[in-house]
N, C-alpha and C. Protein backbone atom coordinates (compact mmCIF):
# COMPACT_ATOMS: atom_id res chain seq x y z
N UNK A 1 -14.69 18.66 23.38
CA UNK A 1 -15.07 18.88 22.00
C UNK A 1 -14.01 18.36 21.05
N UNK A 2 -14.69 18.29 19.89
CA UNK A 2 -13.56 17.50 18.77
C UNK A 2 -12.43 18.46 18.23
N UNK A 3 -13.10 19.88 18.14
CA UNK A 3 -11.88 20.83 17.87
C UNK A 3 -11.23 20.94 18.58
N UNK A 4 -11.58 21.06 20.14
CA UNK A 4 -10.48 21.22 21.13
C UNK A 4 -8.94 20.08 20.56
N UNK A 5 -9.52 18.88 20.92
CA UNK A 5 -8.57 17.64 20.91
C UNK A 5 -7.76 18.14 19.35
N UNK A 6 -8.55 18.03 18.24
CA UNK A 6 -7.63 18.70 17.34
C UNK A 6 -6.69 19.79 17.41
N UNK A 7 -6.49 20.54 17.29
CA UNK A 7 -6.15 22.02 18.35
C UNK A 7 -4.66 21.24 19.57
N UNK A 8 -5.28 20.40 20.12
CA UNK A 8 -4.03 19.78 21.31
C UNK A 8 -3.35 19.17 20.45
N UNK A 9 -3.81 18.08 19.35
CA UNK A 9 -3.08 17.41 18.97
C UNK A 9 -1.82 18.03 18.07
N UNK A 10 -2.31 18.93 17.39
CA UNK A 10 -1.27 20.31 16.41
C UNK A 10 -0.59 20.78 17.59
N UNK A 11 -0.68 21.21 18.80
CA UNK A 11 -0.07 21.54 19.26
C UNK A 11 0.65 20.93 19.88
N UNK A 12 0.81 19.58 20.35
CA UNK A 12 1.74 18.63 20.73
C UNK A 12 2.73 18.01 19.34
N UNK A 13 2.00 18.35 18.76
CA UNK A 13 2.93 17.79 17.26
C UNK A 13 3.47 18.72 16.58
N UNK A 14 3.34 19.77 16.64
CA UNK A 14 3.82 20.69 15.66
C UNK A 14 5.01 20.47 14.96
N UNK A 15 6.30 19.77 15.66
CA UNK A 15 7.13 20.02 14.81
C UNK A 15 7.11 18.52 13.77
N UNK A 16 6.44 17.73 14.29
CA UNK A 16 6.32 16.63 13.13
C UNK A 16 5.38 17.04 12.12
N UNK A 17 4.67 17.70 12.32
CA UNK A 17 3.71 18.50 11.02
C UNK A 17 4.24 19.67 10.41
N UNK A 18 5.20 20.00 11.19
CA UNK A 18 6.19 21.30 10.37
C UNK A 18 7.22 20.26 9.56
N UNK A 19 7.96 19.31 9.92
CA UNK A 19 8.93 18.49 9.77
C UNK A 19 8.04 17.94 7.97
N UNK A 20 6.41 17.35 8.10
CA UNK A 20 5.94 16.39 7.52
C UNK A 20 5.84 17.58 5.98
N UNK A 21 4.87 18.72 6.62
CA UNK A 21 4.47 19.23 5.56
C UNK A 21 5.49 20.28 4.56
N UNK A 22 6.41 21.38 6.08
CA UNK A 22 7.59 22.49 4.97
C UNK A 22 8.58 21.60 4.77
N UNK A 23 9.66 20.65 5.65
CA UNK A 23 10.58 20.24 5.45
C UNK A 23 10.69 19.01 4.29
N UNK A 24 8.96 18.35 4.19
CA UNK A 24 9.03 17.57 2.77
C UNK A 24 8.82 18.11 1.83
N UNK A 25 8.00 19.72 1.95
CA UNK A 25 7.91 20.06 0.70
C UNK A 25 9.52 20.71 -0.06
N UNK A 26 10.19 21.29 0.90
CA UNK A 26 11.62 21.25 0.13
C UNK A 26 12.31 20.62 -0.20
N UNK A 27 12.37 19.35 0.69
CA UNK A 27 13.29 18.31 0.19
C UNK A 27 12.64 17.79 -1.17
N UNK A 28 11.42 17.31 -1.64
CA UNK A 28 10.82 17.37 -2.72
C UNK A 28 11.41 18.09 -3.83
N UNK A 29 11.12 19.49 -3.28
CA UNK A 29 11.60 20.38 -4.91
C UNK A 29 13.54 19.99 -4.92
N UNK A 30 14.36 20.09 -3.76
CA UNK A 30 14.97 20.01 -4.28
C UNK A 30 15.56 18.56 -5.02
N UNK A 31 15.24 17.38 -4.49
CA UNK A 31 15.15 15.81 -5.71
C UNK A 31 14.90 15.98 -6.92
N UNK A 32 13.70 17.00 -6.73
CA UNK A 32 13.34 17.13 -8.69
C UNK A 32 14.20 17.63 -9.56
N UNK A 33 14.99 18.67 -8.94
CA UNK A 33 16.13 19.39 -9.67
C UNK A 33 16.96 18.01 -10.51
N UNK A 34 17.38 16.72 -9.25
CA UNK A 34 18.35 16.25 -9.96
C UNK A 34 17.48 15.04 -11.14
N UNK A 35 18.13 14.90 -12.01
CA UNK A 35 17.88 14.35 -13.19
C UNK A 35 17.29 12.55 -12.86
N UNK A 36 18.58 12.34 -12.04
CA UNK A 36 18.79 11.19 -11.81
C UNK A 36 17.47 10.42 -10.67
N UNK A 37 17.10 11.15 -9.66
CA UNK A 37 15.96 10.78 -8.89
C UNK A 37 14.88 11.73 -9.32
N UNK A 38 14.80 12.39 -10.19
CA UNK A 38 13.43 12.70 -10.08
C UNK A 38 12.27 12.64 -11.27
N UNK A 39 12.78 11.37 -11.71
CA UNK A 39 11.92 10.76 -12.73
C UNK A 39 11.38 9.34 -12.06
N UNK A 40 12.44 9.02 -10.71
CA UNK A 40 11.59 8.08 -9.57
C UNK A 40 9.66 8.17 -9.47
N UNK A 41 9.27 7.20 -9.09
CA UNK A 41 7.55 7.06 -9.09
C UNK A 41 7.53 7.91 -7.27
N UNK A 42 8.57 7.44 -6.68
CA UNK A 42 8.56 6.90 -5.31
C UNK A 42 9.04 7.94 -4.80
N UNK A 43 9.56 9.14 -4.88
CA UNK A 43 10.52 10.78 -4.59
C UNK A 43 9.92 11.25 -3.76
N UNK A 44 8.43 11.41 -4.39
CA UNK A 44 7.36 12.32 -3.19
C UNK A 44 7.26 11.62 -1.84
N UNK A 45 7.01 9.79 -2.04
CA UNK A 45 7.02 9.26 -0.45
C UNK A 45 8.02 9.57 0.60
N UNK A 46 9.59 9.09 -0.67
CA UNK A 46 10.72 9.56 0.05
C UNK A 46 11.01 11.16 0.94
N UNK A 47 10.91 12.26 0.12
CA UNK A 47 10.89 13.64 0.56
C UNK A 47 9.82 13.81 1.82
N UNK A 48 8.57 13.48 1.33
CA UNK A 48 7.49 13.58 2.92
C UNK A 48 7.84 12.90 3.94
N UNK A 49 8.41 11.61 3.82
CA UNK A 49 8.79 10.56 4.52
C UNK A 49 9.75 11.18 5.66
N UNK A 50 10.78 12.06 4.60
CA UNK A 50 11.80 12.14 5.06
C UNK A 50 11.90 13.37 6.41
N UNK A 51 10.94 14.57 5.65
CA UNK A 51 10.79 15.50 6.80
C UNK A 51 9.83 15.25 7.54
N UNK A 52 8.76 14.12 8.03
CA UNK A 52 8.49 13.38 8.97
C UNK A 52 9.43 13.06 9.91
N UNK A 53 10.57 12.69 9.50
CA UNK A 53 11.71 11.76 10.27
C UNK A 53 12.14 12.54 10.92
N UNK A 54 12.52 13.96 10.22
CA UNK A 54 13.36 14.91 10.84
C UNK A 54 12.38 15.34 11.97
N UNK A 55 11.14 15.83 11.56
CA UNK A 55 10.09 16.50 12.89
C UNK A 55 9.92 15.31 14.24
N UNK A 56 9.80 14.08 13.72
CA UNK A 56 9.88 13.18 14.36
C UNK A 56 10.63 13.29 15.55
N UNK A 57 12.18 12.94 14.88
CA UNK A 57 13.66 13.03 15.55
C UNK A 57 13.41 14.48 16.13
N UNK A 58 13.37 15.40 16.25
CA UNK A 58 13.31 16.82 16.64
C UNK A 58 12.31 17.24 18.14
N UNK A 59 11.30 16.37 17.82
CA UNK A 59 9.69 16.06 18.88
C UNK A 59 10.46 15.12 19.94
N UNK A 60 10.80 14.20 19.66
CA UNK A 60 11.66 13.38 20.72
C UNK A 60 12.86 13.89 21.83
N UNK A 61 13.82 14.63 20.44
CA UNK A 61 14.82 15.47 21.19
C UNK A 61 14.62 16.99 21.90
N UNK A 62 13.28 17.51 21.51
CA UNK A 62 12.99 18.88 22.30
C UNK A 62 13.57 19.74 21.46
N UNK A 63 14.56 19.82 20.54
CA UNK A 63 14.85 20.74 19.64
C UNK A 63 15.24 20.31 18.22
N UNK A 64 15.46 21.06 17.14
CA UNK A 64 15.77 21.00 16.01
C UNK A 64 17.17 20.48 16.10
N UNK A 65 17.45 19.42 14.82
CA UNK A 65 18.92 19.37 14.52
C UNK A 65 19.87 20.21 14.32
């Protein structure tokens, strides 16, 4: 079934979807604070981008940094 496979796939990924969705949404708020990047167009790609990388890097290595 299609939910099943969905369902596996969150669960083989989790930490790149934890990484993609909480760890960009903080890095986000905190860019906006500074003056200097967060009048950037491009902040939000960077911040999501970025806690992608980390869940990424984290999924590969078996644990958190």
């Amino acid at each position: 079934m299609i939910i099943e496979k969905i369902f596996d796939h969150i669960s083989n990924w989790k930490k790149v979807w934890f990484g993609l969705i909480f760890l960009g949404s903080v890095i986000n708020a905190v860019l906006q604070k500074f003056n200097l990047v967060g009048d950037s167009p491009y902040i939000l790609v960077f911040a999501f981008g970025a806690g992608a990388l980390i869940g990424l890097v984290a999924k590969i290595r078996g644990v958190w940094l």
